[in-house]
N, C-alpha and C. Protein backbone atom coordinates (compact mmCIF):
# COMPACT_ATOMS: atom_id res chain seq x y z
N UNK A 1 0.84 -1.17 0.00
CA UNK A 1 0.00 0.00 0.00
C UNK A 1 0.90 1.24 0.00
N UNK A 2 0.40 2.25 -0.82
CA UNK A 2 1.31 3.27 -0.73
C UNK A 2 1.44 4.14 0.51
N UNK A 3 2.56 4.68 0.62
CA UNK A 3 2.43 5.46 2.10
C UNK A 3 1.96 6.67 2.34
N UNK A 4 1.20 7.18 1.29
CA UNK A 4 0.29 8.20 1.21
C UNK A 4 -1.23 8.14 1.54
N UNK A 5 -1.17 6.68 1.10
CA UNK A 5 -3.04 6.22 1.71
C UNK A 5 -2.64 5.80 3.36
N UNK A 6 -1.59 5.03 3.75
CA UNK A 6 -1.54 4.99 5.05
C UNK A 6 -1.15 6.50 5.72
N UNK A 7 -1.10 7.41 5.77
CA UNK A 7 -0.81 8.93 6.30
C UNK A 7 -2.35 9.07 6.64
N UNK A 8 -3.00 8.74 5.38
CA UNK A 8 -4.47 9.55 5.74
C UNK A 8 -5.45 8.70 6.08
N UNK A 9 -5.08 6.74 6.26
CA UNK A 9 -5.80 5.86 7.08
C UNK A 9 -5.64 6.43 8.52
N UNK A 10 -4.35 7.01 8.76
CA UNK A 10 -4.03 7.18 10.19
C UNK A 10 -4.35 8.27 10.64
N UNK A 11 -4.80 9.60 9.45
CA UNK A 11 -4.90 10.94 10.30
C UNK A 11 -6.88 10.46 10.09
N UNK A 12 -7.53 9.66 9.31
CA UNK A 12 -8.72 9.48 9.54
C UNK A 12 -9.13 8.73 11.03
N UNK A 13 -8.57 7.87 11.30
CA UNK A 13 -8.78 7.07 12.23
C UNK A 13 -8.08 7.70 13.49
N UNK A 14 -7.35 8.60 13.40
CA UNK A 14 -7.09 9.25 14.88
C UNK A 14 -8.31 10.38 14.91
N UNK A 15 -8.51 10.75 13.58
CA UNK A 15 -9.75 11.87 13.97
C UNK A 15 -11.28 11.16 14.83
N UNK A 16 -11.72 9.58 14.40
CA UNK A 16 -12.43 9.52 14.67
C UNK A 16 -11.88 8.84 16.31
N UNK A 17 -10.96 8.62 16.73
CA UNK A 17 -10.76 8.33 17.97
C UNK A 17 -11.09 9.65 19.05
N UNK A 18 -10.54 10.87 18.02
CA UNK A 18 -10.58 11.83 19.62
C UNK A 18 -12.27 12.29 19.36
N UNK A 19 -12.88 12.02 18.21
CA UNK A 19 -14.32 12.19 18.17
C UNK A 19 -15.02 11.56 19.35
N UNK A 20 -14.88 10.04 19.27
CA UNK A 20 -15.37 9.28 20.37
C UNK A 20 -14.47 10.04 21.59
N UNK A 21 -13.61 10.24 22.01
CA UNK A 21 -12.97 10.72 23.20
C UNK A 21 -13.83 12.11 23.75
N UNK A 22 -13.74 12.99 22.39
CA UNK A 22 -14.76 14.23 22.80
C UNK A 22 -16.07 13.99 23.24
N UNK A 23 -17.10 12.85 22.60
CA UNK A 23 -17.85 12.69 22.89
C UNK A 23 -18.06 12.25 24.43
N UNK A 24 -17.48 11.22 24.54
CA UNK A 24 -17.49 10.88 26.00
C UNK A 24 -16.86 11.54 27.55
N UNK A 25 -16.40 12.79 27.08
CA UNK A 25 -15.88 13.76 27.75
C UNK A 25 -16.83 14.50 27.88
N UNK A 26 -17.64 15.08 26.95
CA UNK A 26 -18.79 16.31 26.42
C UNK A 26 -20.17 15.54 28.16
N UNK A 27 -20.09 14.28 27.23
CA UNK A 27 -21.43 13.43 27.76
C UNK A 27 -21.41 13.22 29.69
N UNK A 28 -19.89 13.22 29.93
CA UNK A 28 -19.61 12.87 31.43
C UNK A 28 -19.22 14.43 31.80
N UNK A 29 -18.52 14.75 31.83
CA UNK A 29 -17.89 15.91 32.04
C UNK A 29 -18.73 17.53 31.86
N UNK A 30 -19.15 17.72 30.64
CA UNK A 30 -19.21 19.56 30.45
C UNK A 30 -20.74 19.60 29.84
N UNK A 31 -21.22 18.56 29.67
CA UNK A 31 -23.38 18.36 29.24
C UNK A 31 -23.60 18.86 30.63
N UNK A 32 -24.80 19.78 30.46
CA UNK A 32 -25.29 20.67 31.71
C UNK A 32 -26.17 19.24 32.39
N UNK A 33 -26.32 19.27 33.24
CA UNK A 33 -27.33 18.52 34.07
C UNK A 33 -28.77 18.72 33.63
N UNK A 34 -29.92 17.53 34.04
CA UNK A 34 -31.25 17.33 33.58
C UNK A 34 -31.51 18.72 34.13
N UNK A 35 -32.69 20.00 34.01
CA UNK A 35 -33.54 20.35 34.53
C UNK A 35 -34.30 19.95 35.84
N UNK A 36 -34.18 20.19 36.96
CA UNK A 36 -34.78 20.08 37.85
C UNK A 36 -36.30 19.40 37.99
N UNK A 37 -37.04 20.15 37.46
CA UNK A 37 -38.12 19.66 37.03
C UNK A 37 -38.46 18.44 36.35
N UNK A 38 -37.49 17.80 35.14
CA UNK A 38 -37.71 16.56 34.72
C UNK A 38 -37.06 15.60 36.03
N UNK A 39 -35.98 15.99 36.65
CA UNK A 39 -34.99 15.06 37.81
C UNK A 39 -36.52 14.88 38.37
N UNK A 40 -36.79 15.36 38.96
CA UNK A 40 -38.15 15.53 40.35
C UNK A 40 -39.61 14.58 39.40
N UNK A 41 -39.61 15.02 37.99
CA UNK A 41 -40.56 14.30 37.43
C UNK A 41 -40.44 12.25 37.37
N UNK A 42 -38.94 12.55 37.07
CA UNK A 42 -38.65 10.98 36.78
C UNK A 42 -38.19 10.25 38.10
N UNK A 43 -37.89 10.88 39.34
CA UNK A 43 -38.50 10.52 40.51
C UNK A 43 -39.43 9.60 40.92
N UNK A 44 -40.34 10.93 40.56
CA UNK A 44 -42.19 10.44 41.39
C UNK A 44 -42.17 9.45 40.25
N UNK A 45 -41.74 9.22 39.34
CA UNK A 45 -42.38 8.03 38.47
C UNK A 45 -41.98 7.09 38.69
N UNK A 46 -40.27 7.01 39.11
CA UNK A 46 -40.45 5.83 39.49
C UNK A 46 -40.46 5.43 41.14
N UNK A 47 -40.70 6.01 42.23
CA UNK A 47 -40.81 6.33 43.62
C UNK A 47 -42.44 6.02 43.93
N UNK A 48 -43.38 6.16 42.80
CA UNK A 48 -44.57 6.32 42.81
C UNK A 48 -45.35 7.72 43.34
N UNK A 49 -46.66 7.51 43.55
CA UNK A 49 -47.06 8.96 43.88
C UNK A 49 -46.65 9.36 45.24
N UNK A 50 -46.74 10.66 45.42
CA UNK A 50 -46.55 10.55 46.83
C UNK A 50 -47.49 10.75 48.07
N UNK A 51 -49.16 10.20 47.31
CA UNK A 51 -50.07 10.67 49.00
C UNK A 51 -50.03 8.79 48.91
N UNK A 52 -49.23 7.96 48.37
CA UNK A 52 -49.53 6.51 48.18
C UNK A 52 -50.62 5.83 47.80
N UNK A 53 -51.63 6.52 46.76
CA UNK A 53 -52.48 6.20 46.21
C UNK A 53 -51.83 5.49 44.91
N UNK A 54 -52.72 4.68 44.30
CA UNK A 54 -51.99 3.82 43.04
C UNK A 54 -52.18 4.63 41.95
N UNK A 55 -50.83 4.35 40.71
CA UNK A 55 -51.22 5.39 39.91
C UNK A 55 -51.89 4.52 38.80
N UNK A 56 -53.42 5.32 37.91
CA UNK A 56 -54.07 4.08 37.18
C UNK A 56 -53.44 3.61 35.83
N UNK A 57 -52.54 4.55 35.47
CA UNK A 57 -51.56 4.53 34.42
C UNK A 57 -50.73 3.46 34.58
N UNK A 58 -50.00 3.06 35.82
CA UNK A 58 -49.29 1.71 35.94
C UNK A 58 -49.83 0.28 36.21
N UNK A 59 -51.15 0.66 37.19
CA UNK A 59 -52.02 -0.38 37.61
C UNK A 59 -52.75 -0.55 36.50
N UNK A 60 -53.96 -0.28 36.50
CA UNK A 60 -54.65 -0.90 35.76
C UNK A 60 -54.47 -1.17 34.09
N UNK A 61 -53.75 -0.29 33.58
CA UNK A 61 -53.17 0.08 31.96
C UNK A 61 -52.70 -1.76 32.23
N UNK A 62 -52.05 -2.11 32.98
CA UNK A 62 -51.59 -3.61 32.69
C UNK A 62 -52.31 -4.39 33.51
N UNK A 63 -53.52 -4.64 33.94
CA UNK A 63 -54.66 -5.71 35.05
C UNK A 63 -55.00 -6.59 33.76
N UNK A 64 -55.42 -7.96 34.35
CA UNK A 64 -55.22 -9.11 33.73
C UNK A 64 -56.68 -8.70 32.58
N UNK A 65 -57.59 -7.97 33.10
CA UNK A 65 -59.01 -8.27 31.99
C UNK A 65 -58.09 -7.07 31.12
N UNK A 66 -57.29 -5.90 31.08
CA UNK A 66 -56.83 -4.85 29.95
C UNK A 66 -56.21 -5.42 28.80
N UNK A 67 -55.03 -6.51 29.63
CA UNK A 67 -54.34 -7.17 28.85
C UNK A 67 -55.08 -8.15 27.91
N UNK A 68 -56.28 -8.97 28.52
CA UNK A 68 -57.12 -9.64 27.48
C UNK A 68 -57.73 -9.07 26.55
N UNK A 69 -58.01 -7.70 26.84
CA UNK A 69 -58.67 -7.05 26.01
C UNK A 69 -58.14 -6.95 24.53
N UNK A 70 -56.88 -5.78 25.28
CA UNK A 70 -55.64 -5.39 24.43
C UNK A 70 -55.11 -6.76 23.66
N UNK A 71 -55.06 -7.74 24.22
CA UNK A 71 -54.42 -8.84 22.96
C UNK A 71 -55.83 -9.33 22.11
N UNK A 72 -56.63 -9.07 22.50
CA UNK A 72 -57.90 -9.56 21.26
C UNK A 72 -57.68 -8.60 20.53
N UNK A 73 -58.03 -7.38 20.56
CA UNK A 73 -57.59 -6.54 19.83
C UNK A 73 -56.04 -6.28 18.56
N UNK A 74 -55.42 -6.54 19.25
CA UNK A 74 -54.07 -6.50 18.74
C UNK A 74 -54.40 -7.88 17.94
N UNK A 75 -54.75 -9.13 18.09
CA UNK A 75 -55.42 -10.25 17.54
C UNK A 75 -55.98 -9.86 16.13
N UNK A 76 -56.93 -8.75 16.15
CA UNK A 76 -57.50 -8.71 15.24
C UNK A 76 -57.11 -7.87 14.52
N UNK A 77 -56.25 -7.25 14.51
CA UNK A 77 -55.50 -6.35 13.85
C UNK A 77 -54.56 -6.81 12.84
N UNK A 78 -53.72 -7.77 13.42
CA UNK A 78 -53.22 -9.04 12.74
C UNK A 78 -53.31 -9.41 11.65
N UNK A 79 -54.90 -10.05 11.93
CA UNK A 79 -55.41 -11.23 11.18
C UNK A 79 -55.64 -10.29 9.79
N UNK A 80 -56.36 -8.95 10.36
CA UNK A 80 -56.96 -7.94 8.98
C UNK A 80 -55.41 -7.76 8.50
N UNK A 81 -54.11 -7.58 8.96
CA UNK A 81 -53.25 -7.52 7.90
C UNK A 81 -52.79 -8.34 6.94
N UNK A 82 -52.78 -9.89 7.84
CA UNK A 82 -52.83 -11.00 6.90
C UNK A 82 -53.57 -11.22 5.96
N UNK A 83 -54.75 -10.92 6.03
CA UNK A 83 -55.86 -10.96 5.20
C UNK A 83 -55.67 -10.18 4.04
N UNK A 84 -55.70 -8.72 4.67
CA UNK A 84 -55.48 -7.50 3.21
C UNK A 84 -54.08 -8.70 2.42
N UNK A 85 -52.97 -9.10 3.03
CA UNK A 85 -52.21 -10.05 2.28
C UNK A 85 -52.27 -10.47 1.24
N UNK A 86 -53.30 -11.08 1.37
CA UNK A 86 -53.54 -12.12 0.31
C UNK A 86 -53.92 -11.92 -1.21
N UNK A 87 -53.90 -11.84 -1.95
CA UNK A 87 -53.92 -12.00 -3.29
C UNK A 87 -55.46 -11.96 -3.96
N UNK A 88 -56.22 -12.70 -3.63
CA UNK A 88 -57.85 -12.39 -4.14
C UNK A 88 -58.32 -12.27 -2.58
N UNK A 89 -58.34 -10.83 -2.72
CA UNK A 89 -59.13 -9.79 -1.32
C UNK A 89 -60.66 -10.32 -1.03
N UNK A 90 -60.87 -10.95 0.22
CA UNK A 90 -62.39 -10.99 0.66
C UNK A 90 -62.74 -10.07 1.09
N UNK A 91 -63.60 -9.31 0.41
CA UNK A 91 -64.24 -8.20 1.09
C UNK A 91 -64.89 -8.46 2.67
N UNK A 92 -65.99 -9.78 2.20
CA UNK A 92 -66.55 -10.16 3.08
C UNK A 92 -65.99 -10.38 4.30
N UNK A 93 -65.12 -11.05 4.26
CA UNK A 93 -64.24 -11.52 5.39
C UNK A 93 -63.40 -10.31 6.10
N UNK A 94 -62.83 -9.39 5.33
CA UNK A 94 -62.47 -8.36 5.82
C UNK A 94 -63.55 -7.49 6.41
N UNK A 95 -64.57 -7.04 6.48
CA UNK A 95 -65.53 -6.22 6.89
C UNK A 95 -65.82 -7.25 8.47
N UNK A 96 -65.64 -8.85 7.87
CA UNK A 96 -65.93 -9.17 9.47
C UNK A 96 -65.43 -8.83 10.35
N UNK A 97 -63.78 -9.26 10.06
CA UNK A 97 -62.53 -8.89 10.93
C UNK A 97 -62.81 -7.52 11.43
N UNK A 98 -63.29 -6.84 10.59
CA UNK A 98 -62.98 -5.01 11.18
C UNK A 98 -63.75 -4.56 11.85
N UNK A 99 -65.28 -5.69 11.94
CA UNK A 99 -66.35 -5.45 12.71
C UNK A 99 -65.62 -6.14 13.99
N UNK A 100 -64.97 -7.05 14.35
CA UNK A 100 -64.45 -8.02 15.16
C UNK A 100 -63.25 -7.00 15.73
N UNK A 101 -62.58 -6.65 15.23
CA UNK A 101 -61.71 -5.44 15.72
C UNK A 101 -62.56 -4.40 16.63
N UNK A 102 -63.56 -3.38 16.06
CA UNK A 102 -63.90 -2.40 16.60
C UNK A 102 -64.84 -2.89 17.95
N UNK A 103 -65.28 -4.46 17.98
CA UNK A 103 -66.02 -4.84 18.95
C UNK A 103 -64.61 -5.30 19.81
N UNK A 104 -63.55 -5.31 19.89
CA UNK A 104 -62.67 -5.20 20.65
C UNK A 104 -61.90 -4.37 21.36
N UNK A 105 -61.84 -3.31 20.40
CA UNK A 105 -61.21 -2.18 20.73
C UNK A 105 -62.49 -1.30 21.62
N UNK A 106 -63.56 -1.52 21.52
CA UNK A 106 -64.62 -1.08 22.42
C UNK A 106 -64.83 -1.65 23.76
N UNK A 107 -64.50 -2.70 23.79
CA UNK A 107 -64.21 -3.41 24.69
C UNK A 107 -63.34 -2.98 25.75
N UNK A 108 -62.19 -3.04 25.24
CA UNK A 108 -60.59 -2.04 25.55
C UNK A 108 -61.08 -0.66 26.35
N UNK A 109 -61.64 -0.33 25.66
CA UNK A 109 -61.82 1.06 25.83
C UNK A 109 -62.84 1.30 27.15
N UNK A 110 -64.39 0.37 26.71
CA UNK A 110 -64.79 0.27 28.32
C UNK A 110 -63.99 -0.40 29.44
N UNK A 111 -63.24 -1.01 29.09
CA UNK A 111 -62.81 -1.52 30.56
C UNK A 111 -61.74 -0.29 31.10
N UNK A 112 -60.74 -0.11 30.32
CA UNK A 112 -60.15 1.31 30.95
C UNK A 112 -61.14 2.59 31.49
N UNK A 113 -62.22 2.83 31.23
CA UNK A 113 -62.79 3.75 31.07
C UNK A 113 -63.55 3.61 32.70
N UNK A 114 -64.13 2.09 32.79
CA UNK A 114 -64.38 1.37 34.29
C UNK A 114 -63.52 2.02 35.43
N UNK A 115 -62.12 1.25 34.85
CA UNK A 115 -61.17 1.77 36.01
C UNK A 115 -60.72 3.13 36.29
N UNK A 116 -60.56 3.85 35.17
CA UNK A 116 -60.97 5.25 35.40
C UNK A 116 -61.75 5.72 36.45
N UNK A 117 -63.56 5.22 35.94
CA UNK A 117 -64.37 5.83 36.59
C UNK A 117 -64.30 5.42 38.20
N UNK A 118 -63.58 4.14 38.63
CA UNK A 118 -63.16 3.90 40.06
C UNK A 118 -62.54 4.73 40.48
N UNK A 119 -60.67 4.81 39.87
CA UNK A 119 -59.84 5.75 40.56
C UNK A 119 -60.40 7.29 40.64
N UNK A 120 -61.54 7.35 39.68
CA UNK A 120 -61.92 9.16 40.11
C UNK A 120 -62.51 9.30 41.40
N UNK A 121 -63.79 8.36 41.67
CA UNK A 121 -63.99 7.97 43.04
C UNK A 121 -63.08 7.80 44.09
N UNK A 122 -62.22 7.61 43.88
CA UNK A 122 -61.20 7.86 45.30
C UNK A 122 -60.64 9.15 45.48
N UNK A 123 -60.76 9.88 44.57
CA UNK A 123 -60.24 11.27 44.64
C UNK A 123 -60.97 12.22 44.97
N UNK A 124 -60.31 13.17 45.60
CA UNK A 124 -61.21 13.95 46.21
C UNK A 124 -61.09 15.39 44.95
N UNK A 125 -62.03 16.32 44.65
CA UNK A 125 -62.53 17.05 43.69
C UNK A 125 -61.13 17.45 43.03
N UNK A 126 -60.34 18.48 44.35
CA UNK A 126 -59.26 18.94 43.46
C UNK A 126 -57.97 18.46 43.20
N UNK A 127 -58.04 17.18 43.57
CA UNK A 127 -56.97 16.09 42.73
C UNK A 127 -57.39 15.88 41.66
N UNK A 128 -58.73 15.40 41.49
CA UNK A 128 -59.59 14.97 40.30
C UNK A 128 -58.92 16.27 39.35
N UNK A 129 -58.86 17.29 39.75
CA UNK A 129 -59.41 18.22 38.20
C UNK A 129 -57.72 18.53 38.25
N UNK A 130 -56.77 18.59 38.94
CA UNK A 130 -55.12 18.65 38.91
C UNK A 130 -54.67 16.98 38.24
N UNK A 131 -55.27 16.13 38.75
CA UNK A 131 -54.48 14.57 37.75
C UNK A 131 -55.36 14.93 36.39
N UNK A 132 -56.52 14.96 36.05
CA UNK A 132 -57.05 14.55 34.80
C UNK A 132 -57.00 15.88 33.78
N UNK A 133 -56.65 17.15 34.55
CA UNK A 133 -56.36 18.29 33.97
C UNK A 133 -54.69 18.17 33.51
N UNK A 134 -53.86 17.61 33.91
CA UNK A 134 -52.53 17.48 33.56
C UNK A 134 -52.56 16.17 32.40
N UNK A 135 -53.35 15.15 32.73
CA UNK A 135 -53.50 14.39 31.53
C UNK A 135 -53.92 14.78 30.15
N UNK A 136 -54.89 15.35 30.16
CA UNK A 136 -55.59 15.97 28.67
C UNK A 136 -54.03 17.30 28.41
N UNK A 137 -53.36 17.98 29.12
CA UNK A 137 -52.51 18.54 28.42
C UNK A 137 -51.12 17.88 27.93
N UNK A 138 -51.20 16.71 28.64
CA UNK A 138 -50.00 15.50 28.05
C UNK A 138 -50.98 15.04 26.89
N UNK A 139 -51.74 15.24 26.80
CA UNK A 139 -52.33 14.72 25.68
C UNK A 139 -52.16 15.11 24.19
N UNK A 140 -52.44 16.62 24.59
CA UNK A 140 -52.18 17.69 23.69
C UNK A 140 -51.09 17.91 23.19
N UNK A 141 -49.86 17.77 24.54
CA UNK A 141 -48.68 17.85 24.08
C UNK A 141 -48.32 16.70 22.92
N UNK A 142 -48.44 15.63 23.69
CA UNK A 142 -47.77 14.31 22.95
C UNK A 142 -48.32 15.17 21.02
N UNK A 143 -49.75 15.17 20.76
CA UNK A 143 -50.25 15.58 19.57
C UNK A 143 -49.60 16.36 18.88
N UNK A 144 -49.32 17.59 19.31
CA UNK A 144 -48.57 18.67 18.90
C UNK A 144 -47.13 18.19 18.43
N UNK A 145 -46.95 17.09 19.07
CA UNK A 145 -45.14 16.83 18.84
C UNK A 145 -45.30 15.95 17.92
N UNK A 146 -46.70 15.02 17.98
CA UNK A 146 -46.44 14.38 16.60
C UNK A 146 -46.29 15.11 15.14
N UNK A 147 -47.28 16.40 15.47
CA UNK A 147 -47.70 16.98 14.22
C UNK A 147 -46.14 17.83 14.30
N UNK A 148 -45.46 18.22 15.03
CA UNK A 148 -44.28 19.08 14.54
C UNK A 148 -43.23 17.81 14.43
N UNK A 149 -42.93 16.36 15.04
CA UNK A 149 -42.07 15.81 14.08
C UNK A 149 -42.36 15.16 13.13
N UNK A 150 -44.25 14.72 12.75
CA UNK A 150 -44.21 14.24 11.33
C UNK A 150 -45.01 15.25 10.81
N UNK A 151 -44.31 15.91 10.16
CA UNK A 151 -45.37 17.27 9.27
C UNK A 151 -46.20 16.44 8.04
N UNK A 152 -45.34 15.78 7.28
CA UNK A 152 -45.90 15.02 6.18
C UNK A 152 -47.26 14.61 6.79
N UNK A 153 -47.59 13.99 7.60
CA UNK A 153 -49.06 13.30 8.00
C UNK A 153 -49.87 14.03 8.33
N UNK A 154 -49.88 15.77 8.55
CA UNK A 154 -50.70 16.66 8.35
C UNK A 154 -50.91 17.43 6.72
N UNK A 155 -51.08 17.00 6.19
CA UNK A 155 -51.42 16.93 4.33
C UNK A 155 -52.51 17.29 3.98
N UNK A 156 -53.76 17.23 4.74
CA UNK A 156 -55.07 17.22 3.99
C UNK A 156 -54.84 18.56 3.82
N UNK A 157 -55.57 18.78 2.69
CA UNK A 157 -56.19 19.94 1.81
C UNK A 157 -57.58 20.18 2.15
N UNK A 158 -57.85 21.22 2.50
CA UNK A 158 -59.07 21.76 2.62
C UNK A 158 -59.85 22.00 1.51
N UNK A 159 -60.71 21.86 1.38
CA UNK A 159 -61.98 22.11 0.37
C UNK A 159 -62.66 23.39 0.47
C-alpha cells in the first residue's frame, strides 16, 4: 500500500478516535445537568405517587381483563393484515374482521374507562381536576409533537 493512503488511514482514524474521546468527555464531564423539574418528574415516576395512592396509568393500563382485552384486539389487527395479504381480497371476510376489531377495541376502551371511573372515586374534587387536567394537556402535548415531528401526515387539503 502506498504510504500516502496509510498517512491519511491514520490521520482518519485518529480523527475519529478523539471524536469518540470528545464525545465521552462532552457526555460525562461539560453536558449541563437534567432540569430540575424533569430530575423531580422521573422521581415520582419511578418512587410512585406521593399521598400513596396507586397510579391508574401503571395499575390498571396492565390488570389481567386490559391485557385480554388489548391482545384480542391487537389479535384482530393481525389477522386484517394477513388478510389485506392475500392476493384475491375478501371483502366479506375483511368487513368481518374489522367489525371483530372495533367490537374489541370497544371493549378495551370500556374496561379502561371502568377503572378510570373507580380511581376518580377515590379522589377527592381537586386532585380529580389537577391529575385529569394534567393528563388531557399530556395529551395535547404528545399531539402537537407528533404533528411538529411528522409534518408530512398533516397533508389534507381543505376544500
Amino acid at each position: 500500500m502506498n504510504k500516502r493512503w496509510l498517512t491519511i488511514l491514520l490521520f482518519i482514524s485518529i480523527a475519529f478516535n478523539l471524536a469518540i474521546l470528545g464525545s465521552f468527555l462532552y457526555l460525562h464531564f461539560i453536558r449541563p445537568p437534567y432540569p430540575r423539574e424533569l430530575r423531580q418528574q422521573w422521581q415520582q415516576r419511578m418512587s410512585g405517587p406521593p399521598n400513596g395512592q396507586f397510579r391508574p396509568d401503571s395499575h390498571f393500563m396492565n390488570s389481567d381483563s386490559t391485557r385480554a382485552h388489548r391482545r384480542e384486539f391487537e389479535d384482530a389487527k393481525k389477522e386484517l393484515m394477513l388478510e389485506l395479504a392475500k392476493d384475491p381480497v375478501d371483502t366479506a371476510k375483511i368487513n368481518a374482521i374489522v367489525d371483530r376489531s372495533l367490537a374489541a377495541q370497544g371493549k378495551l376502551e370500556r374496561d379502561l374507562a371502568e377503572h378510570l371511573l373507580r380511581y376518580r372515586e377515590s379522589m377527592s374534587p381537586e386532585e380529580a381536576k389537577e391529575h385529569f387536567t394534567s393528563r388531557a394537556q399530556r395529551m395535547d402535548r404528545r399531539r402537537s409533537d407528533r404533528r411538529r415531528n411528522f409534518p408530512h401526515t398533516n397533508t389534507r387539503r381543505r376544500r
